[in-house]
C-alpha atoms as a PDB file:
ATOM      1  CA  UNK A   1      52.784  62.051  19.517  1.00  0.00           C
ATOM      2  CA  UNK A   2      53.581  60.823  22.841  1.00  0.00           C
ATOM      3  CA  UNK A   3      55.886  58.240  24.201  1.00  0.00           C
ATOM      4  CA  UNK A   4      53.293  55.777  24.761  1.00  0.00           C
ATOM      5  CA  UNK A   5      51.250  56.064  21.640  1.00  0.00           C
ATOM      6  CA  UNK A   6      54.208  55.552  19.591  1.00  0.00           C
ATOM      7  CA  UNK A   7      55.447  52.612  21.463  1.00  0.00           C
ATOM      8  CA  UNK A   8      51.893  51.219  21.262  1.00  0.00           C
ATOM      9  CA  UNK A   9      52.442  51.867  17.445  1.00  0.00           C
ATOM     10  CA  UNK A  10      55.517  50.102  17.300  1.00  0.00           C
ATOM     11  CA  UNK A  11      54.401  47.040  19.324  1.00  0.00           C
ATOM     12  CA  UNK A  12      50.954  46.688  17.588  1.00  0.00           C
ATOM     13  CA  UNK A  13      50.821  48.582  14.417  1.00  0.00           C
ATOM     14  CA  UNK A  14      48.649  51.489  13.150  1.00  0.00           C
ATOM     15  CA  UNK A  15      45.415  52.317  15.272  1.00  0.00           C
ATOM     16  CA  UNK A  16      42.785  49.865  13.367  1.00  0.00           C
ATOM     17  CA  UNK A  17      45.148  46.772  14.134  1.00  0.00           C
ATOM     18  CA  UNK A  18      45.182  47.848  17.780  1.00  0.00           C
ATOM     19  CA  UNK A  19      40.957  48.520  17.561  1.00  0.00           C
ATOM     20  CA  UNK A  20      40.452  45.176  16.279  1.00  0.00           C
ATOM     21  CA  UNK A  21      42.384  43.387  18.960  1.00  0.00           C
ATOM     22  CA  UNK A  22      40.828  45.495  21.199  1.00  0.00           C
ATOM     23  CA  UNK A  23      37.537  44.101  19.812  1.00  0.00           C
ATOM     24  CA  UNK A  24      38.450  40.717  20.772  1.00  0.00           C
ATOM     25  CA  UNK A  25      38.667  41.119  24.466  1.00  0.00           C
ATOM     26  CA  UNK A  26      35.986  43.794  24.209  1.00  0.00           C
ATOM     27  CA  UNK A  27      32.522  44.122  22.784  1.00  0.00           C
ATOM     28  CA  UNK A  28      32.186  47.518  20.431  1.00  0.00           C
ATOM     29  CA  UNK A  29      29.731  49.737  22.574  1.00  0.00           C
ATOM     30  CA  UNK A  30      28.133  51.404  19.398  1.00  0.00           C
ATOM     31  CA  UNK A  31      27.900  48.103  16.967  1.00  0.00           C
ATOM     32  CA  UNK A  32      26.161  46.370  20.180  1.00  0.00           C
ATOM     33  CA  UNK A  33      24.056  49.383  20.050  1.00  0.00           C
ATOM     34  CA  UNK A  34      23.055  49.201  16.657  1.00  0.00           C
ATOM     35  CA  UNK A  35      22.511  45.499  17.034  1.00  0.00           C
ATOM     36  CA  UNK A  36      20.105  46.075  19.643  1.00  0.00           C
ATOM     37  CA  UNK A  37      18.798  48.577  17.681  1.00  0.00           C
ATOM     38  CA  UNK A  38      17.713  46.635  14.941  1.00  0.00           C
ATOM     39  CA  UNK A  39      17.374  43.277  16.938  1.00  0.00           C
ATOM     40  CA  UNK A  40      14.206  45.271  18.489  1.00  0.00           C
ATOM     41  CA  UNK A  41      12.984  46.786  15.097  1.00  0.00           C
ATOM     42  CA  UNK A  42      12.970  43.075  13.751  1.00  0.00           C
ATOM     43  CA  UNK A  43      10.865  41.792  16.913  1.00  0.00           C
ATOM     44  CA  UNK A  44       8.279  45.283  16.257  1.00  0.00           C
ATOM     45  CA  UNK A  45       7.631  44.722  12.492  1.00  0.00           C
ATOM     46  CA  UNK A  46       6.935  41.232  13.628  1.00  0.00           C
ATOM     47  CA  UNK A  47       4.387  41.489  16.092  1.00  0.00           C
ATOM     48  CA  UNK A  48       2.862  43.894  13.939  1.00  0.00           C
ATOM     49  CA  UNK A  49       2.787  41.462  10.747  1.00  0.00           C
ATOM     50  CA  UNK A  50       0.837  39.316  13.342  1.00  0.00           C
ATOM     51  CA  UNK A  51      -1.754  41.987  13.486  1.00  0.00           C
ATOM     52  CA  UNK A  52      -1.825  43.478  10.093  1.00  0.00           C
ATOM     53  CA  UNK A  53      -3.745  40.415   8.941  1.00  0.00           C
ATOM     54  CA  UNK A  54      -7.652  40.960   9.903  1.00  0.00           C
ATOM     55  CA  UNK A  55      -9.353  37.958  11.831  1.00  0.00           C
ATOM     56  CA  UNK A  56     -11.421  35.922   9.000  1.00  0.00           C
ATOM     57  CA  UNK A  57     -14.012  33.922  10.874  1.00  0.00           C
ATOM     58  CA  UNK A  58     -15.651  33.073  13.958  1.00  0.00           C
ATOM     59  CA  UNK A  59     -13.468  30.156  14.651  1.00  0.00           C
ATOM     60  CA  UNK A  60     -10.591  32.758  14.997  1.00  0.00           C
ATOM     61  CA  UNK A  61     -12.327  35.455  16.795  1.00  0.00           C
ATOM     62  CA  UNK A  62     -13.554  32.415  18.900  1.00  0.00           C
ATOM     63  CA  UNK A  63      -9.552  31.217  19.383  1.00  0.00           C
ATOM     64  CA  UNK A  64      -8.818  34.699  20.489  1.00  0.00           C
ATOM     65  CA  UNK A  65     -11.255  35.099  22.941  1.00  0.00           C
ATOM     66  CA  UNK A  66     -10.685  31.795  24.290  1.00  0.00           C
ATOM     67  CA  UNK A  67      -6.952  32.568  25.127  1.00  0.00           C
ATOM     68  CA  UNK A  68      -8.298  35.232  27.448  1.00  0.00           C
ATOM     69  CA  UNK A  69      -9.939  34.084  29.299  1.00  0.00           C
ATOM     70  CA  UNK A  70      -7.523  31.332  31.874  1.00  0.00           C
ATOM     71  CA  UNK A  71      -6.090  34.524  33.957  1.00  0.00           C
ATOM     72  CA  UNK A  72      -9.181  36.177  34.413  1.00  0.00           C
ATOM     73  CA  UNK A  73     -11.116  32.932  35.494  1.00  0.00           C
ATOM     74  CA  UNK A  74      -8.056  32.123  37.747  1.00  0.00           C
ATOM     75  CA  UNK A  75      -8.208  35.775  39.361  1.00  0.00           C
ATOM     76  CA  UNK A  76     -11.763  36.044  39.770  1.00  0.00           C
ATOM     77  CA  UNK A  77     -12.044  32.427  41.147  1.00  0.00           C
ATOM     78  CA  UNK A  78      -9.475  33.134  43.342  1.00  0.00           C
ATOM     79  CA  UNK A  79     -11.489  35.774  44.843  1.00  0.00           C
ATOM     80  CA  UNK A  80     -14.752  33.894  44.564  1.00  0.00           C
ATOM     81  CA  UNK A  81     -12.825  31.366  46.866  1.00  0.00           C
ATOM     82  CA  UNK A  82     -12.005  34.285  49.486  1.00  0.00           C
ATOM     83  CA  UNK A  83     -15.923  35.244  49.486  1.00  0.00           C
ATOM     84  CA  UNK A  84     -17.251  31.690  49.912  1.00  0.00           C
ATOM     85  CA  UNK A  85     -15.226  31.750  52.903  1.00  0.00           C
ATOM     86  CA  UNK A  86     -16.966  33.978  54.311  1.00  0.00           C
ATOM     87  CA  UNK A  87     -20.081  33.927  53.462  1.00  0.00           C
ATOM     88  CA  UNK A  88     -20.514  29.992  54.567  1.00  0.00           C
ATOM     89  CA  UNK A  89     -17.311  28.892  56.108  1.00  0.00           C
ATOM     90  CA  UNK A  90     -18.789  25.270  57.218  1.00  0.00           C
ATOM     91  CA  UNK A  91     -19.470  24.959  53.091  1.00  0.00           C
ATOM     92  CA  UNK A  92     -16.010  26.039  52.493  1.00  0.00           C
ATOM     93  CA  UNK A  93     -14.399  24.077  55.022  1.00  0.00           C
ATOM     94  CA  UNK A  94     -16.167  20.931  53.976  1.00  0.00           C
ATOM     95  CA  UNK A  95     -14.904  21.426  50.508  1.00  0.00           C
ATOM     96  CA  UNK A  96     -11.216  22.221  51.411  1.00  0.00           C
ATOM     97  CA  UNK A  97     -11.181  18.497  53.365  1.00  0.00           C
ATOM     98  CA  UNK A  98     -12.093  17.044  49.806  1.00  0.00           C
ATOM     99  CA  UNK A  99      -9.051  19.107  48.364  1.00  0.00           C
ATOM    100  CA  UNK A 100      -6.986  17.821  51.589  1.00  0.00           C
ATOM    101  CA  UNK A 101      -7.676  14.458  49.784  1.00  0.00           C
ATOM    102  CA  UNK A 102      -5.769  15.215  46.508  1.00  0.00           C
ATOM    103  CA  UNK A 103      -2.288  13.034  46.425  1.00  0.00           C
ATOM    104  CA  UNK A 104       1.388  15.628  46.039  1.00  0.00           C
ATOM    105  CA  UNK A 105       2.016  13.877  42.716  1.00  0.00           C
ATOM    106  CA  UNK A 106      -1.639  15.795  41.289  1.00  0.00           C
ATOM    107  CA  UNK A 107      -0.736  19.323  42.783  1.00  0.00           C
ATOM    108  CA  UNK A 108       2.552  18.837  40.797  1.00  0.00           C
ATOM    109  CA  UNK A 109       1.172  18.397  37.705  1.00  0.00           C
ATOM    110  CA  UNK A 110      -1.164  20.744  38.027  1.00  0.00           C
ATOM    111  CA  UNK A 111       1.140  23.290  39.000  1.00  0.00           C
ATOM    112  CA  UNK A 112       3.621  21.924  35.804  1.00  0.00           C
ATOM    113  CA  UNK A 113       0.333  22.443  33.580  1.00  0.00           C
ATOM    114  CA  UNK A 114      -0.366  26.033  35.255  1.00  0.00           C
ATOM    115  CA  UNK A 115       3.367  27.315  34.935  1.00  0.00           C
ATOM    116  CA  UNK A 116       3.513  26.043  31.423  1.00  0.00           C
ATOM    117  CA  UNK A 117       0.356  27.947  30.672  1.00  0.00           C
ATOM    118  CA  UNK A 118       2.045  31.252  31.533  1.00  0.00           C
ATOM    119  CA  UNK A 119       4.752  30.609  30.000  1.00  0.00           C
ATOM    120  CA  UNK A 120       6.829  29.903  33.283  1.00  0.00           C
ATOM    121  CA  UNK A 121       9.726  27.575  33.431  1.00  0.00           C
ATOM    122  CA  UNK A 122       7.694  24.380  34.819  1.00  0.00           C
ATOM    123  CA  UNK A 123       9.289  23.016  38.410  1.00  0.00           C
ATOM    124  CA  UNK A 124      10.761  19.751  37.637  1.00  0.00           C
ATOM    125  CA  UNK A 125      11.088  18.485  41.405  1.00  0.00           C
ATOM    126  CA  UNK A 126      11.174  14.665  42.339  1.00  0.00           C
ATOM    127  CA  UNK A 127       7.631  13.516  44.569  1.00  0.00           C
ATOM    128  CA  UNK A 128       7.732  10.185  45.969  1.00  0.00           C
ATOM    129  CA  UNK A 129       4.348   8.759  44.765  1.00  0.00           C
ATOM    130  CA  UNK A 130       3.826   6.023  47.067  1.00  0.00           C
ATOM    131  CA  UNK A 131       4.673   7.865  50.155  1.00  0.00           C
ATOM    132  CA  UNK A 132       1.597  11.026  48.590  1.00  0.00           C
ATOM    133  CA  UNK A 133      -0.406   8.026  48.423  1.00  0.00           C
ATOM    134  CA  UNK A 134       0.082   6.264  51.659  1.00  0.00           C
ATOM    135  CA  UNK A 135      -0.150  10.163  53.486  1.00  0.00           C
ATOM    136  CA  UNK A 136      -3.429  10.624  51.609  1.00  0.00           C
ATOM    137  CA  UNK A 137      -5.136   7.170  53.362  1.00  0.00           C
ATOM    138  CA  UNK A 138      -3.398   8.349  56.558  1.00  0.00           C
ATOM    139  CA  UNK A 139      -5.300  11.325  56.167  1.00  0.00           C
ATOM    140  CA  UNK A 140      -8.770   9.745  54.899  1.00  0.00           C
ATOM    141  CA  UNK A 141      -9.864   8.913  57.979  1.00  0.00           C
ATOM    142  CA  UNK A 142      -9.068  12.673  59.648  1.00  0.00           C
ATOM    143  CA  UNK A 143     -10.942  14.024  56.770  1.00  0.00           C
ATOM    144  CA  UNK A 144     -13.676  11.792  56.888  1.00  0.00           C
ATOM    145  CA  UNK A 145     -14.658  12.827  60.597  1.00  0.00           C
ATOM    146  CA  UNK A 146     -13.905  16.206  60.264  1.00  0.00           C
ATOM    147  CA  UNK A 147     -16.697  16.468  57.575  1.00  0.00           C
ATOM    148  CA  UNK A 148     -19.177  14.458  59.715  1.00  0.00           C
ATOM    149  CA  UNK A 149     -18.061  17.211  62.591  1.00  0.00           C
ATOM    150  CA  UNK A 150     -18.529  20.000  59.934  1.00  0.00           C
ATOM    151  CA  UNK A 151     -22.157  18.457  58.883  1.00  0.00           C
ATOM    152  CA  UNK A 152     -23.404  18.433  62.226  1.00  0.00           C
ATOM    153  CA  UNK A 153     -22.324  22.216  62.647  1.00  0.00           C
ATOM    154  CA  UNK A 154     -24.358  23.086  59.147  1.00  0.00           C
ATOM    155  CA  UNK A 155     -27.576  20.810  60.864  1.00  0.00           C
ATOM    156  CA  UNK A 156     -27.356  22.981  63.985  1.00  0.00           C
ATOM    157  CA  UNK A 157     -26.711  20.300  65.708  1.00  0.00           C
ATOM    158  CA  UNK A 158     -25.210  23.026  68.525  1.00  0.00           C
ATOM    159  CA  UNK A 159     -21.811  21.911  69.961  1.00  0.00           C
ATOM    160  CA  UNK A 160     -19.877  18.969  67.792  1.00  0.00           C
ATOM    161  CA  UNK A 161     -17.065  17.576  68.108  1.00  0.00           C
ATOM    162  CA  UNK A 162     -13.948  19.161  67.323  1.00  0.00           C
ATOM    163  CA  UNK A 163     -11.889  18.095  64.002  1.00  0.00           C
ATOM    164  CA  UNK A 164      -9.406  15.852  65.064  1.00  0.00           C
ATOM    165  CA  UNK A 165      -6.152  16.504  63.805  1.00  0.00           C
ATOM    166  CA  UNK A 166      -3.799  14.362  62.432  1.00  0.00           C
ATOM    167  CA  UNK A 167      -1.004  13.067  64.697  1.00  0.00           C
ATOM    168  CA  UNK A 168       2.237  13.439  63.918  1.00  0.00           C
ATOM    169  CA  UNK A 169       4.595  10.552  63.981  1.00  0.00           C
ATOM    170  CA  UNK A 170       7.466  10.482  66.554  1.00  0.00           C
ATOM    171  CA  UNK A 171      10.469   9.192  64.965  1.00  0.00           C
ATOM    172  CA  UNK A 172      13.229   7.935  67.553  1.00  0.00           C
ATOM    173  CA  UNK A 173      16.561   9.465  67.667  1.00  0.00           C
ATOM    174  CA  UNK A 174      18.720   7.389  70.034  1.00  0.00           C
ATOM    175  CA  UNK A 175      18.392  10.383  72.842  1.00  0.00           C
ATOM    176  CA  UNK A 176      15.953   9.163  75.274  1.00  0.00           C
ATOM    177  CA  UNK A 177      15.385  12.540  77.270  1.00  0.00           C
ATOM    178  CA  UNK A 178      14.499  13.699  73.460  1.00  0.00           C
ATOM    179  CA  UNK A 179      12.364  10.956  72.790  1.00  0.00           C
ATOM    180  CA  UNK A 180      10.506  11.721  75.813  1.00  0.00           C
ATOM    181  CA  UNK A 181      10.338  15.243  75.335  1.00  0.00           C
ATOM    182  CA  UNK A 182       8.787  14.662  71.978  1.00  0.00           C
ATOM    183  CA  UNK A 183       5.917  11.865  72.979  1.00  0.00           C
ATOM    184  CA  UNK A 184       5.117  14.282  75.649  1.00  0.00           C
ATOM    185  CA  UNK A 185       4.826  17.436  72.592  1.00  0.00           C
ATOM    186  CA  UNK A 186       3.556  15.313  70.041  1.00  0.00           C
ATOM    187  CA  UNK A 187      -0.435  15.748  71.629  1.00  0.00           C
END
């Protein structure tokens, strides 16, 4: 033997000793393997004890073919959305301002309700409620006349007013060339 291996011997004992300290530091590549390995059989056999069991009535076949149906509706809808906009865009416009209309807090839960559907990790992110709620009034009005301006469009009612869109407030900074520069923008 060499040098070193018999050193290694003296200092750590015979070669198991030395593999099991090893081990410590250092997963064993082939046990991880074979844990793997049979982790994976375990998962197979049961997803196919899931199956092996035939569907007994119509409340289960019913069950089943409920569950399938959310991501094809969403897909499809999706779409359906795309082709409305084209087809009638004043229709589609009109109904967007009503979704303009929906307060933050909503489209968060929704979103937490959709996400938990899949199976996604649900965003848990702060909303100030009062402030969605006082932006939603803000934007009431907005809404409101763009769907008269819309409505007159769909009557044929020939040139209408444009939709007015919403200002946006001008905070002040303490730089009055900046202040300026932004009242002057803000149109």
């Amino acid at each position: 033997m060499g040098l070193i291996a018999e050193l290694a011997r003296l200092l750590f004992g015979n070669s198991t000793q030395i593999k099991d300290l090893v081990e410590v530091f250092h997963a064993n590549a082939e046990k991880s393997g074979e844990r793997d390995a049979s982790y994976a059989q375990a998962a197979l056999a049961q997803f196919g004890a899931e199956f092996a069991v035939p569907r007994q009535g119509w409340f289960d076949r019913f069950m089943d073919g409920l569950n399938r149906v959310p991501r094809p509706a969403m897909a499809l809808g999706t779409l359906g959305l795309f082709v409305a906009a084209m087809v009638d865009p004043v229709w589609f416009a009109s109904r967007m301002q009503g979704i303009a209309l929906v307060p933050e807090p909503m489209w968060w839960l929704m979103g937490a309700i959709v996400s938990f559907y899949f199976g996604a990790r649900s965003q848990a992110k702060g909303a100030d409620f009062q402030r969605s709620i006082a932006e939603t009034l803000a934007r009431a009005g907005t809404v409101t006349s763009n769907i008269r301006a819309l409505d007159a469009l769909s009557a044929g009612a020939g040139e209408a007013a444009a939709p007015v869109a919403p200002a946006a407030p001008v905070e002040p900074t303490g730089n009055a060339a900046l202040d300026d520069w932004r009242h002057a923008h803000a149109d």
